[in-house]
N, C-alpha and C. Protein backbone atom coordinates (compact mmCIF):
# COMPACT_ATOMS: atom_id res chain seq x y z
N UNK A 1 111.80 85.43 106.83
CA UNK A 1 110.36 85.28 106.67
C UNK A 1 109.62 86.41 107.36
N UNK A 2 110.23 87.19 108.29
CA UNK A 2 109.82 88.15 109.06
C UNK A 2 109.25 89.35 108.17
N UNK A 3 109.62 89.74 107.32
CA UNK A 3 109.75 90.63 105.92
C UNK A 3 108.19 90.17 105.53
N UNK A 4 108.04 88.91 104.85
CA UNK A 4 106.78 88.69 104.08
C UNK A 4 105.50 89.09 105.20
N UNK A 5 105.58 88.23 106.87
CA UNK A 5 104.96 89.18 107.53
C UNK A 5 104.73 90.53 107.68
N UNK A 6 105.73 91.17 107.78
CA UNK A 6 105.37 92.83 107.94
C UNK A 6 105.07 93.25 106.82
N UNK A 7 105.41 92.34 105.53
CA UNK A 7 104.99 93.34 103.99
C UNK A 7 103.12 93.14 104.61
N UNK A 8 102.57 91.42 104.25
CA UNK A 8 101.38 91.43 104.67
C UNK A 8 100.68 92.52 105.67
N UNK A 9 101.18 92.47 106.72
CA UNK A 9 100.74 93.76 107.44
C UNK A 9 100.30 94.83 107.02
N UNK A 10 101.33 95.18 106.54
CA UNK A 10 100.62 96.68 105.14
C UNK A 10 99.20 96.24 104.46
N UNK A 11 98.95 94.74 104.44
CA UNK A 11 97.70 95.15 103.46
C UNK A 11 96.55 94.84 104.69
N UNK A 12 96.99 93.56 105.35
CA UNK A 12 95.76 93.75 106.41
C UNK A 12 96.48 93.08 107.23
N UNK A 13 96.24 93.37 108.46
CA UNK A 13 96.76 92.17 109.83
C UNK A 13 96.00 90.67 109.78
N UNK A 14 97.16 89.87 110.22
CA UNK A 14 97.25 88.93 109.95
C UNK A 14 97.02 88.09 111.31
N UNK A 15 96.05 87.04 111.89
CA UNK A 15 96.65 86.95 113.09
C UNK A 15 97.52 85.38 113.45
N UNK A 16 98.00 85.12 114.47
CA UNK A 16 98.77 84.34 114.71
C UNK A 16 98.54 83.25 114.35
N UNK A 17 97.48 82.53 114.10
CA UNK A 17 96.99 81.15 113.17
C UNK A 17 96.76 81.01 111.41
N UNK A 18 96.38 82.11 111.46
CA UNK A 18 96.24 82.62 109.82
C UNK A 18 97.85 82.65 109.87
N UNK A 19 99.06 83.32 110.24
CA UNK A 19 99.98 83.64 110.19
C UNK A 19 100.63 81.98 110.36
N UNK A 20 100.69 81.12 110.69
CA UNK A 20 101.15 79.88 111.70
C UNK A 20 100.71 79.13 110.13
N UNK A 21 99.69 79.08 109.55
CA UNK A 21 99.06 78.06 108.41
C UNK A 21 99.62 78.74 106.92
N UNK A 22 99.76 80.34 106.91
CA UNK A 22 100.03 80.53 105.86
C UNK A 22 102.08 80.47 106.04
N UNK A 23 102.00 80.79 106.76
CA UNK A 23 104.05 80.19 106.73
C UNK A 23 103.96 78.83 106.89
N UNK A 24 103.45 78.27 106.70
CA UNK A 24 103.96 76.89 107.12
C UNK A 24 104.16 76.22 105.26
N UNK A 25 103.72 77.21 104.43
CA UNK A 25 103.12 76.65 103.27
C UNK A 25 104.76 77.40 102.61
N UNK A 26 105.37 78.44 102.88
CA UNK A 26 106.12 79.22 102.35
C UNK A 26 107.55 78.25 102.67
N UNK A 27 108.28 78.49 101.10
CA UNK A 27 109.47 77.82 101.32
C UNK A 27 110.70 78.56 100.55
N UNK A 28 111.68 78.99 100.74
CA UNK A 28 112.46 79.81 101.08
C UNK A 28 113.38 79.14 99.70
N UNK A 29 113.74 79.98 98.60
CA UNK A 29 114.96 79.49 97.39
C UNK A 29 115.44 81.04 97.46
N UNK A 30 116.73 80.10 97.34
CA UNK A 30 118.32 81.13 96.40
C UNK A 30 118.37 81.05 95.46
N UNK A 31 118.56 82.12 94.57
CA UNK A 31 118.67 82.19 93.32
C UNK A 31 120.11 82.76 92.78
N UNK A 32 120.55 82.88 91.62
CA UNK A 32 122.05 82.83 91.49
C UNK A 32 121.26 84.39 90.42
N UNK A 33 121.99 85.21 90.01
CA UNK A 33 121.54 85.90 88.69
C UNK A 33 121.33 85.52 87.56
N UNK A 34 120.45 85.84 86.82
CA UNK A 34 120.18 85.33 85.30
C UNK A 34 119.83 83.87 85.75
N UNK A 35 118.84 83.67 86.38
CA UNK A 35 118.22 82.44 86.94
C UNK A 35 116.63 82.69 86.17
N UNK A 36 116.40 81.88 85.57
CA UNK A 36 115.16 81.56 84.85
C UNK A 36 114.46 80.91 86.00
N UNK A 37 112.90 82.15 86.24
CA UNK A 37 111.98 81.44 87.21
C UNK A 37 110.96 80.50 86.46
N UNK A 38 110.93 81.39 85.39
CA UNK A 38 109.84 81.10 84.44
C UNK A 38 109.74 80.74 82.92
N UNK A 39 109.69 79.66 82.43
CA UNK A 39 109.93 79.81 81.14
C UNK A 39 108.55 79.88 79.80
N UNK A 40 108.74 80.60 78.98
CA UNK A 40 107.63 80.42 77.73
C UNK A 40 107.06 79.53 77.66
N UNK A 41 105.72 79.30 77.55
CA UNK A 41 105.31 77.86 77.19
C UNK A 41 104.80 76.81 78.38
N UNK A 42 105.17 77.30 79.81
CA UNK A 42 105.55 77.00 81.06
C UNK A 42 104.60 77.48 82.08
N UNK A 43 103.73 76.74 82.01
CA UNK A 43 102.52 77.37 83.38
C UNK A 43 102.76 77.60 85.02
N UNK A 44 102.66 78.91 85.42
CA UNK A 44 102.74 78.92 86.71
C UNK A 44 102.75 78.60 87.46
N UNK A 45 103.13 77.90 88.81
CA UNK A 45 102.35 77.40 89.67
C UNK A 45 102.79 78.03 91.06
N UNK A 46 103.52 79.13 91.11
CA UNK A 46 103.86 79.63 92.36
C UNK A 46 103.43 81.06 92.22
N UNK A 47 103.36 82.22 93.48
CA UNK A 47 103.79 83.27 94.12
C UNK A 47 104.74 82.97 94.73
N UNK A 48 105.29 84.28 94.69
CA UNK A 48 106.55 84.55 95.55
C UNK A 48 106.63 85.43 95.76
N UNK A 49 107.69 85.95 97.09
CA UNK A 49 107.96 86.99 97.94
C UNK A 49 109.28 87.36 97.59
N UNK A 50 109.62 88.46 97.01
CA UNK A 50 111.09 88.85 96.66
C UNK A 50 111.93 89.54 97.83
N UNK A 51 112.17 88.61 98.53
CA UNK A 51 112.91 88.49 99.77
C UNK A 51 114.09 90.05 99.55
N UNK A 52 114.54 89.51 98.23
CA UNK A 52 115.97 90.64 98.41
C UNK A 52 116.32 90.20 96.85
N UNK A 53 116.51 91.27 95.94
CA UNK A 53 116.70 90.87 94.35
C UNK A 53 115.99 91.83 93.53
N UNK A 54 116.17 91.35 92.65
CA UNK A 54 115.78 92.02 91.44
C UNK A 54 115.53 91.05 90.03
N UNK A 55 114.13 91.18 89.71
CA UNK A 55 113.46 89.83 88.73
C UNK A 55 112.83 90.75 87.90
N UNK A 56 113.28 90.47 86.27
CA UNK A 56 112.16 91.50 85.15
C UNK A 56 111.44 90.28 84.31
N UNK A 57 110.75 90.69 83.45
CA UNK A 57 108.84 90.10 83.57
C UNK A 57 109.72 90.14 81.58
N UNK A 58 109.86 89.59 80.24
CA UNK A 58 110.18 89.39 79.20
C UNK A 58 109.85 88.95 78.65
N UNK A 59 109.20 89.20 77.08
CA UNK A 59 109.27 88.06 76.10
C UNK A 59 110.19 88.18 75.22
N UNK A 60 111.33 86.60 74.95
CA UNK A 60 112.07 86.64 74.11
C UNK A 60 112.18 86.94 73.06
N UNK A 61 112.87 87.49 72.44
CA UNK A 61 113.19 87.75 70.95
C UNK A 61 114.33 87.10 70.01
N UNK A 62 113.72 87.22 68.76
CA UNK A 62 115.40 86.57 68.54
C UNK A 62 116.18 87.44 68.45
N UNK A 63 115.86 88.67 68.36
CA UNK A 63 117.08 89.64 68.25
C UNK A 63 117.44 90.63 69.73
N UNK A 64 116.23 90.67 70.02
CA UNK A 64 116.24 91.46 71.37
C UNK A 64 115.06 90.90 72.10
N UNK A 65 115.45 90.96 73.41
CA UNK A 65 114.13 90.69 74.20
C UNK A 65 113.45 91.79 74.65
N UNK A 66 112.01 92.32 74.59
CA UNK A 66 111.05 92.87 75.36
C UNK A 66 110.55 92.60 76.46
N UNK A 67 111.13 93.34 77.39
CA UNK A 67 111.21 93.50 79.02
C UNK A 67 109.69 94.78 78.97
N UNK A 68 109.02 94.13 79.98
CA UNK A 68 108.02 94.46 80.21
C UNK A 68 107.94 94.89 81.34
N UNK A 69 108.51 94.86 82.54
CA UNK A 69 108.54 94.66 83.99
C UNK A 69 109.99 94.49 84.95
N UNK A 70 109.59 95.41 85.95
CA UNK A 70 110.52 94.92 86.97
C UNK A 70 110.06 94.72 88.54
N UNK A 71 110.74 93.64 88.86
CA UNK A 71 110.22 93.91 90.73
C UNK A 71 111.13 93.67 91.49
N UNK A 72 111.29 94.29 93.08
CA UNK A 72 112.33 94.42 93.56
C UNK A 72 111.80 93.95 95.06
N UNK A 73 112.77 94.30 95.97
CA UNK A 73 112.52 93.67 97.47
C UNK A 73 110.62 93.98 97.89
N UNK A 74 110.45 92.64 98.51
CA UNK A 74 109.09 93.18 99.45
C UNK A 74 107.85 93.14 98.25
N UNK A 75 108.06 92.40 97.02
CA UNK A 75 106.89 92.63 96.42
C UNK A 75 106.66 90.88 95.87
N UNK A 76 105.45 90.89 95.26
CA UNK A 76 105.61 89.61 95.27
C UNK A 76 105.47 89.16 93.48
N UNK A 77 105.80 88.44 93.20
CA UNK A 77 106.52 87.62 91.37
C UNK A 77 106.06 86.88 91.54
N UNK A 78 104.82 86.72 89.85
CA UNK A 78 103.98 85.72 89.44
C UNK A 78 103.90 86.06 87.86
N UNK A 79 104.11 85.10 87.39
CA UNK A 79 103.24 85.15 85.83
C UNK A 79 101.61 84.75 85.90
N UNK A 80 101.13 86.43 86.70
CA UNK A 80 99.68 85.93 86.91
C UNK A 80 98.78 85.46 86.67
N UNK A 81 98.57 86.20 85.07
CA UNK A 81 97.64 85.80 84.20
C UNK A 81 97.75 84.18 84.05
N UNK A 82 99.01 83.83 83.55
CA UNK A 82 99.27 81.85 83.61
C UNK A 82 98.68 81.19 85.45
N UNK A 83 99.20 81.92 86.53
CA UNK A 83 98.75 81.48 87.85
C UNK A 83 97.47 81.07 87.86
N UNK A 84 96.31 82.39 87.24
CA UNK A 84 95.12 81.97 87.63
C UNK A 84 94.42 81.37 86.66
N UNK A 85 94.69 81.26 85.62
CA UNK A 85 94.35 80.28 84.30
C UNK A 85 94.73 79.34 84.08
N UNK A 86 95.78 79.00 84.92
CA UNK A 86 96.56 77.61 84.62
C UNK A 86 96.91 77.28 83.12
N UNK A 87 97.23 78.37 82.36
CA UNK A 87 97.63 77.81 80.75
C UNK A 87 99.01 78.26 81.05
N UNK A 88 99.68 78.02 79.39
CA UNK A 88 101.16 78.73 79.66
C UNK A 88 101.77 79.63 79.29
N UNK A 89 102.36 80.36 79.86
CA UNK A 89 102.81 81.76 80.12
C UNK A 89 103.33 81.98 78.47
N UNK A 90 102.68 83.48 78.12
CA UNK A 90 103.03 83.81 76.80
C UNK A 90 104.60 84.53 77.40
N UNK A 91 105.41 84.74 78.19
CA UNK A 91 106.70 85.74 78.70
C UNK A 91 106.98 84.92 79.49
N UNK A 92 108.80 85.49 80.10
CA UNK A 92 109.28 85.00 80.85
C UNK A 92 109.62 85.48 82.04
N UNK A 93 110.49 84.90 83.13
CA UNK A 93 110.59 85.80 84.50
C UNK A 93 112.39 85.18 84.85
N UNK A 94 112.67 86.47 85.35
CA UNK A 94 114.70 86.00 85.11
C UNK A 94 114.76 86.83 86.28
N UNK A 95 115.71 86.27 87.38
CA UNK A 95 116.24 87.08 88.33
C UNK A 95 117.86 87.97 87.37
N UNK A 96 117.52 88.84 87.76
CA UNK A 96 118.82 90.20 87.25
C UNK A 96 120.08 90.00 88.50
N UNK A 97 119.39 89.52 89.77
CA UNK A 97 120.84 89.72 90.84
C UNK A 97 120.58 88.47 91.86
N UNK A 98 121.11 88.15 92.06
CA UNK A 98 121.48 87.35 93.54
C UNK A 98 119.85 87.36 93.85
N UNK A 99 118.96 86.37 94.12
CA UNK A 99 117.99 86.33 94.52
C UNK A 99 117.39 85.76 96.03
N UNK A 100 116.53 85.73 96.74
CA UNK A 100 115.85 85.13 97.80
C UNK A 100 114.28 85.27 97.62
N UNK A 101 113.96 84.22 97.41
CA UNK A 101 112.24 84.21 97.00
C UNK A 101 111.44 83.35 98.23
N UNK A 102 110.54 83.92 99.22
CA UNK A 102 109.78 82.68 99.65
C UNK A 102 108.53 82.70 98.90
N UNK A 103 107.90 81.15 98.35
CA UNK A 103 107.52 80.41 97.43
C UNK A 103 106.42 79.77 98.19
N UNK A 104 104.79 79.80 97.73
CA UNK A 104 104.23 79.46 98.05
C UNK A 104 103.39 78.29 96.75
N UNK A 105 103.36 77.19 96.73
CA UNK A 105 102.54 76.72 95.37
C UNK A 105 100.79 77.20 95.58
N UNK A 106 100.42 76.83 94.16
CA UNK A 106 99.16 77.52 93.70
C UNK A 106 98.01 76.42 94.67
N UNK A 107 98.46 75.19 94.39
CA UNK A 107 97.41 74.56 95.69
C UNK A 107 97.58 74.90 97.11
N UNK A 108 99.07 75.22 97.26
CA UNK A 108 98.81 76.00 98.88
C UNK A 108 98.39 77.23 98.83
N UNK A 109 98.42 78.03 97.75
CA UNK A 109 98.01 79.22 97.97
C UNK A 109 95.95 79.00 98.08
N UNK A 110 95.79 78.36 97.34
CA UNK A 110 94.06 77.73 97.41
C UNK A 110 93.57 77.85 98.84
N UNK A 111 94.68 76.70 99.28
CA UNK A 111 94.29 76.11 100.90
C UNK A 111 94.59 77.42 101.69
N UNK A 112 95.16 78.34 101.45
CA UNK A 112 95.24 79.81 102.64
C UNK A 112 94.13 80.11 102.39
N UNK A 113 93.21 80.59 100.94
CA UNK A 113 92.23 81.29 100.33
C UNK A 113 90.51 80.82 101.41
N UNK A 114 91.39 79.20 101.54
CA UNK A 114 89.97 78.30 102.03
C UNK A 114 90.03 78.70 103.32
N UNK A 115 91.44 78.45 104.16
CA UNK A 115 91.35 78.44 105.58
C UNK A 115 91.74 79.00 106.44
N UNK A 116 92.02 80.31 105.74
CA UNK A 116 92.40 81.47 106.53
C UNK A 116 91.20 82.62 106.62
N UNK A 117 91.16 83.47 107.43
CA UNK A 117 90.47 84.51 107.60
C UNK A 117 90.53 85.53 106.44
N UNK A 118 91.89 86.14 106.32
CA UNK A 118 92.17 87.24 105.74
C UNK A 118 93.31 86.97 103.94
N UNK A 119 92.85 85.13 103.86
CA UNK A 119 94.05 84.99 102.47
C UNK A 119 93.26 85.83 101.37
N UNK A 120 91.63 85.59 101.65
CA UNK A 120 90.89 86.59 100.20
C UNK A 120 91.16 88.20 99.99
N UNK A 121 91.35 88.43 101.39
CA UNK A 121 91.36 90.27 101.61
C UNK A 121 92.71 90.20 100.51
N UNK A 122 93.89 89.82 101.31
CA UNK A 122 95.09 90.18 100.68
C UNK A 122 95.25 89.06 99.42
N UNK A 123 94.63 87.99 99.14
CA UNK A 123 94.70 88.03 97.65
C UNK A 123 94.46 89.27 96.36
N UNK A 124 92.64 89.65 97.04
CA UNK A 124 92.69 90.74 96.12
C UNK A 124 92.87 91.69 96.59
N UNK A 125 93.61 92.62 97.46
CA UNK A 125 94.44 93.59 97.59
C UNK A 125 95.73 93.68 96.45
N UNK A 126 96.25 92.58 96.19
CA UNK A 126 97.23 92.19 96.19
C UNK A 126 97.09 91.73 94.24
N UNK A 127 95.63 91.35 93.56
CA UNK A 127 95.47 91.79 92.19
C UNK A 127 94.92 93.33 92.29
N UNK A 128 94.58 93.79 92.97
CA UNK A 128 94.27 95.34 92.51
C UNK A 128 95.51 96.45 92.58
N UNK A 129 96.59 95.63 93.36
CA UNK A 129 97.70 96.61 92.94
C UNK A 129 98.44 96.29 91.64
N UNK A 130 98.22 94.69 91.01
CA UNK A 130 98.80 94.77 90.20
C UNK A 130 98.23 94.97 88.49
N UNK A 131 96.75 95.38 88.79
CA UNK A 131 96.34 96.25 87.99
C UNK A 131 96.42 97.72 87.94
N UNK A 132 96.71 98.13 89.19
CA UNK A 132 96.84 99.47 89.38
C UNK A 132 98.20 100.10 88.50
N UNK A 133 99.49 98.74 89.20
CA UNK A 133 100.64 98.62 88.33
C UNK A 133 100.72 99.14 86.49
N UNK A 134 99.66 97.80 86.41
CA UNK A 134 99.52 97.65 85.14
C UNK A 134 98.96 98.42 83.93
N UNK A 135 97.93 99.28 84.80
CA UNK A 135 97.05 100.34 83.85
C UNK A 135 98.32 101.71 83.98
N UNK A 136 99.06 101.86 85.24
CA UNK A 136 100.27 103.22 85.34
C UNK A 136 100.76 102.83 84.40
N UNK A 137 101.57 101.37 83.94
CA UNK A 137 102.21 101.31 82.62
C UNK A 137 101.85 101.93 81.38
N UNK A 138 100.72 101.13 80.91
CA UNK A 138 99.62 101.22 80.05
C UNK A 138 99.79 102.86 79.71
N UNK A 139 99.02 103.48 80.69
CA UNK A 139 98.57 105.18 80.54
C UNK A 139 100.09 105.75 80.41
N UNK A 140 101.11 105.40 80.81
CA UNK A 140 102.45 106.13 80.70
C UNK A 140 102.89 105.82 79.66
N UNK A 141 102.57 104.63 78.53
CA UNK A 141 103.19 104.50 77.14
C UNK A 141 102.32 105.61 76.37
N UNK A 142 101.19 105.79 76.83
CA UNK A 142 100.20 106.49 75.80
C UNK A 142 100.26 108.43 76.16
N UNK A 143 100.39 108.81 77.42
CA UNK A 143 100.46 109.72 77.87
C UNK A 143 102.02 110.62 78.01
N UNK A 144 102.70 109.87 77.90
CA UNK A 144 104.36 110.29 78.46
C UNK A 144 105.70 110.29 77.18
N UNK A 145 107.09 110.69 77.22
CA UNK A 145 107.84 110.70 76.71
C UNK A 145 108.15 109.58 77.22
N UNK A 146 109.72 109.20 76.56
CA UNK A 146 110.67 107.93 76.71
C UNK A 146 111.26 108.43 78.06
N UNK A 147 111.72 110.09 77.92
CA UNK A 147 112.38 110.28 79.21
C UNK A 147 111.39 110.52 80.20
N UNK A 148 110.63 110.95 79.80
CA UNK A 148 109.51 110.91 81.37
C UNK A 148 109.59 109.24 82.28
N UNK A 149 109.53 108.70 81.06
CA UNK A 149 109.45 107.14 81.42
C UNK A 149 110.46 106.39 82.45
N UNK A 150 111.41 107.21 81.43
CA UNK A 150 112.96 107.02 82.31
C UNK A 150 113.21 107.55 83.81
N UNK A 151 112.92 108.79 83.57
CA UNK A 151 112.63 109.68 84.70
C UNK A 151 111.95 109.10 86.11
N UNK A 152 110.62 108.30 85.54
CA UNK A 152 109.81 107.88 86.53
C UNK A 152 110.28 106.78 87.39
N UNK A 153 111.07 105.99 86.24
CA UNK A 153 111.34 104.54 86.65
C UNK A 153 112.66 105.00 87.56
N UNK A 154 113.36 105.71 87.41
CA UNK A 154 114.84 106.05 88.06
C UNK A 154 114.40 107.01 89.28
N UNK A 155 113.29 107.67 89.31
CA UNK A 155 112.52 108.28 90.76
C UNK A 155 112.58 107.10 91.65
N UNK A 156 111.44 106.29 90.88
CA UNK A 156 110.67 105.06 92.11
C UNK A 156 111.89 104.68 92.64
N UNK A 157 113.32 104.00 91.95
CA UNK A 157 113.81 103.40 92.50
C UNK A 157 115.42 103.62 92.25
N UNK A 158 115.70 104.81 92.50
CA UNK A 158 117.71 105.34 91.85
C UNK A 158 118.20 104.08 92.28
N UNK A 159 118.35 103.47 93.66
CA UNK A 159 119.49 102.93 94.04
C UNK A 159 119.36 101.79 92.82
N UNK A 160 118.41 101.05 92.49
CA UNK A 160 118.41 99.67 92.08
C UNK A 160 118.80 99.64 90.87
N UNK A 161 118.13 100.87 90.10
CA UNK A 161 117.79 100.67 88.51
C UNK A 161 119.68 100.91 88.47
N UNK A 162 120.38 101.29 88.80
CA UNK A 162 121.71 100.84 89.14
C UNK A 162 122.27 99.47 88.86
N UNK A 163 121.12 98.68 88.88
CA UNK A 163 122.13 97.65 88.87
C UNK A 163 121.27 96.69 87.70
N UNK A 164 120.61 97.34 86.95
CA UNK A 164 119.79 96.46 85.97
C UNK A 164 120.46 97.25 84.46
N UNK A 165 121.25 95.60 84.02
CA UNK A 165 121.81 96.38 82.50
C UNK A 165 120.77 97.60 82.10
N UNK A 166 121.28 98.83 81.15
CA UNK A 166 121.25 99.45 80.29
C UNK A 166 120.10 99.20 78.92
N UNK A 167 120.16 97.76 78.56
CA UNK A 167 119.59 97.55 77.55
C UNK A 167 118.31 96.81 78.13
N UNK A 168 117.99 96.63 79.32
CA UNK A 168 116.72 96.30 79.66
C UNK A 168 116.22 97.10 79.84
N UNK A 169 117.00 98.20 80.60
CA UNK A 169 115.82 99.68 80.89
C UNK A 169 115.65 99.98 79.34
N UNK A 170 116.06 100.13 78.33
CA UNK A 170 115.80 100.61 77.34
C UNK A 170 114.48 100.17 76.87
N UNK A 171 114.43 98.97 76.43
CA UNK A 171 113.57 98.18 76.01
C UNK A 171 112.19 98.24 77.30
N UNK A 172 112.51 98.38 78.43
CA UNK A 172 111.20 98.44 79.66
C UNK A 172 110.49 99.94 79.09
N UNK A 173 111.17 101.22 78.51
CA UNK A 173 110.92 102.20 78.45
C UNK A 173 110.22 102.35 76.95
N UNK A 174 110.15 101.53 76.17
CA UNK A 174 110.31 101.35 74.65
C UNK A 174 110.81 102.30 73.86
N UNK A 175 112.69 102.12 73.88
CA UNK A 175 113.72 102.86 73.16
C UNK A 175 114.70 102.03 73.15
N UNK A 176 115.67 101.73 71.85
CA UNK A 176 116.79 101.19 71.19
C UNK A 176 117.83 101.97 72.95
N UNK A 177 118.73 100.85 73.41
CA UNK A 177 119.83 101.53 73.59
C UNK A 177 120.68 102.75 73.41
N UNK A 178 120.43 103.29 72.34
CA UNK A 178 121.39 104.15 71.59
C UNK A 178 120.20 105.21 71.98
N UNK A 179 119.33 105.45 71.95
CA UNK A 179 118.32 106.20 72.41
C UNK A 179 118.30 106.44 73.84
N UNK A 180 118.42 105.49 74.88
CA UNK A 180 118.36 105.68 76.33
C UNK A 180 120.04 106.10 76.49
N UNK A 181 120.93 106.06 75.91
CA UNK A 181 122.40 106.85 75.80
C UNK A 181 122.07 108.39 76.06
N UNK A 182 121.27 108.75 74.92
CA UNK A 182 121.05 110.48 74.65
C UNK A 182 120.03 110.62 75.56
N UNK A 183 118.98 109.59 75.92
CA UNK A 183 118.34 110.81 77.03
C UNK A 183 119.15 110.75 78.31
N UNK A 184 119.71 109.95 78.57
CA UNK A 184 120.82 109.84 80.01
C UNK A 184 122.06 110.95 79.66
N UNK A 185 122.53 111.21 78.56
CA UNK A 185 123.27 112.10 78.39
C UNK A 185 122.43 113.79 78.76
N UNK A 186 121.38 113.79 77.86
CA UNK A 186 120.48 114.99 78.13
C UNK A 186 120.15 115.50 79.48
N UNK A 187 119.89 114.55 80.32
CA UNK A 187 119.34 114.77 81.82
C UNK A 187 120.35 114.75 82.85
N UNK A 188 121.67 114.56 82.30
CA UNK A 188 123.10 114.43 82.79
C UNK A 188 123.30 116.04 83.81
């Protein structure tokens, strides 16, 4: 739990009662791989802290799924848009490895918002990065190659993207498998 503290830190200090009320709300799951957090159809009701893992953001297909997203240690996993609308999630959310999530529900997350000092700061700290996220996507489908794409995603993070099949990065990058073959061969 020490982790979700010091991530918070980064966005604003926290102090020992704000800190004391908002852990008290956080509850700690293992996840196995290929663990469905989230399913289609299926309204939100948590944040979470990606303790240690790797979780991508999908909507099913029948032939292939479209992976939209990935997140890794120290960040936090929500099907947001469903979180703060309370409808149900048009995509899904799948841990890729061995997971550890601490889990806060959407009415405890309320009650930090109400009775903490600093839950509003780092709430919206915390949607403006994931618009910030979201528009880098956005502008990099419209602005960039497949391998730039590739490129970028294997910068942010060599060690991990290591361990996320082949055919998800493909599809995160929007290219067939057989396509992310030749640019990994090319940049070889």
């Amino acid at each position: 739990m020490n982790e979700v503290r010091e991530f918070i830190n980064t966005i604003t200090p926290m102090d020992d009662a704000d800190w004391d009320f908002f852990s008290s709300k956080l509850k700690a799951v293992k996840l196995a791989k290929n663990v469905t957090l989230l399913k289609k159809g299926k309204t939100e009701n948590y944040l979470s802290f990606v303790s240690e893992g790797i979780v991508r953001f999908y909507i099913p297909g029948e032939e292939n799924d479209l992976t939209f997203g990935f997140l890794f240690d120290n960040e936090f996993v929500t099907a947001y848009d469903s979180l703060l609308t309370q409808t149900p999630s048009t995509y899904e959310i799948e841990t890729l490895t061995p997971t550890v999530l601490w889990r806060i529900s959407n009415n405890d997350l309320q009650a930090v918002y109400e009775n903490t000092s600093v839950g509003n700061i780092i709430g919206r700290k915390m949607a403006e990065k994931m618009f910030l996220v979201k528009s880098k996507r956005e502008l990099s489908f419209l602005s960039k190659t497949a391998e730039e794409r590739y490129l970028d995603l294997f910068g942010d993070r060599p060690k991990l993207i290591k361990q996320i099949p082949l055919k998800y990065i493909a599809s995160y990058i929007g290219v067939t498998p057989q396509a992310l073959s030749r640019i990994r061969r090319r940049i070889s």
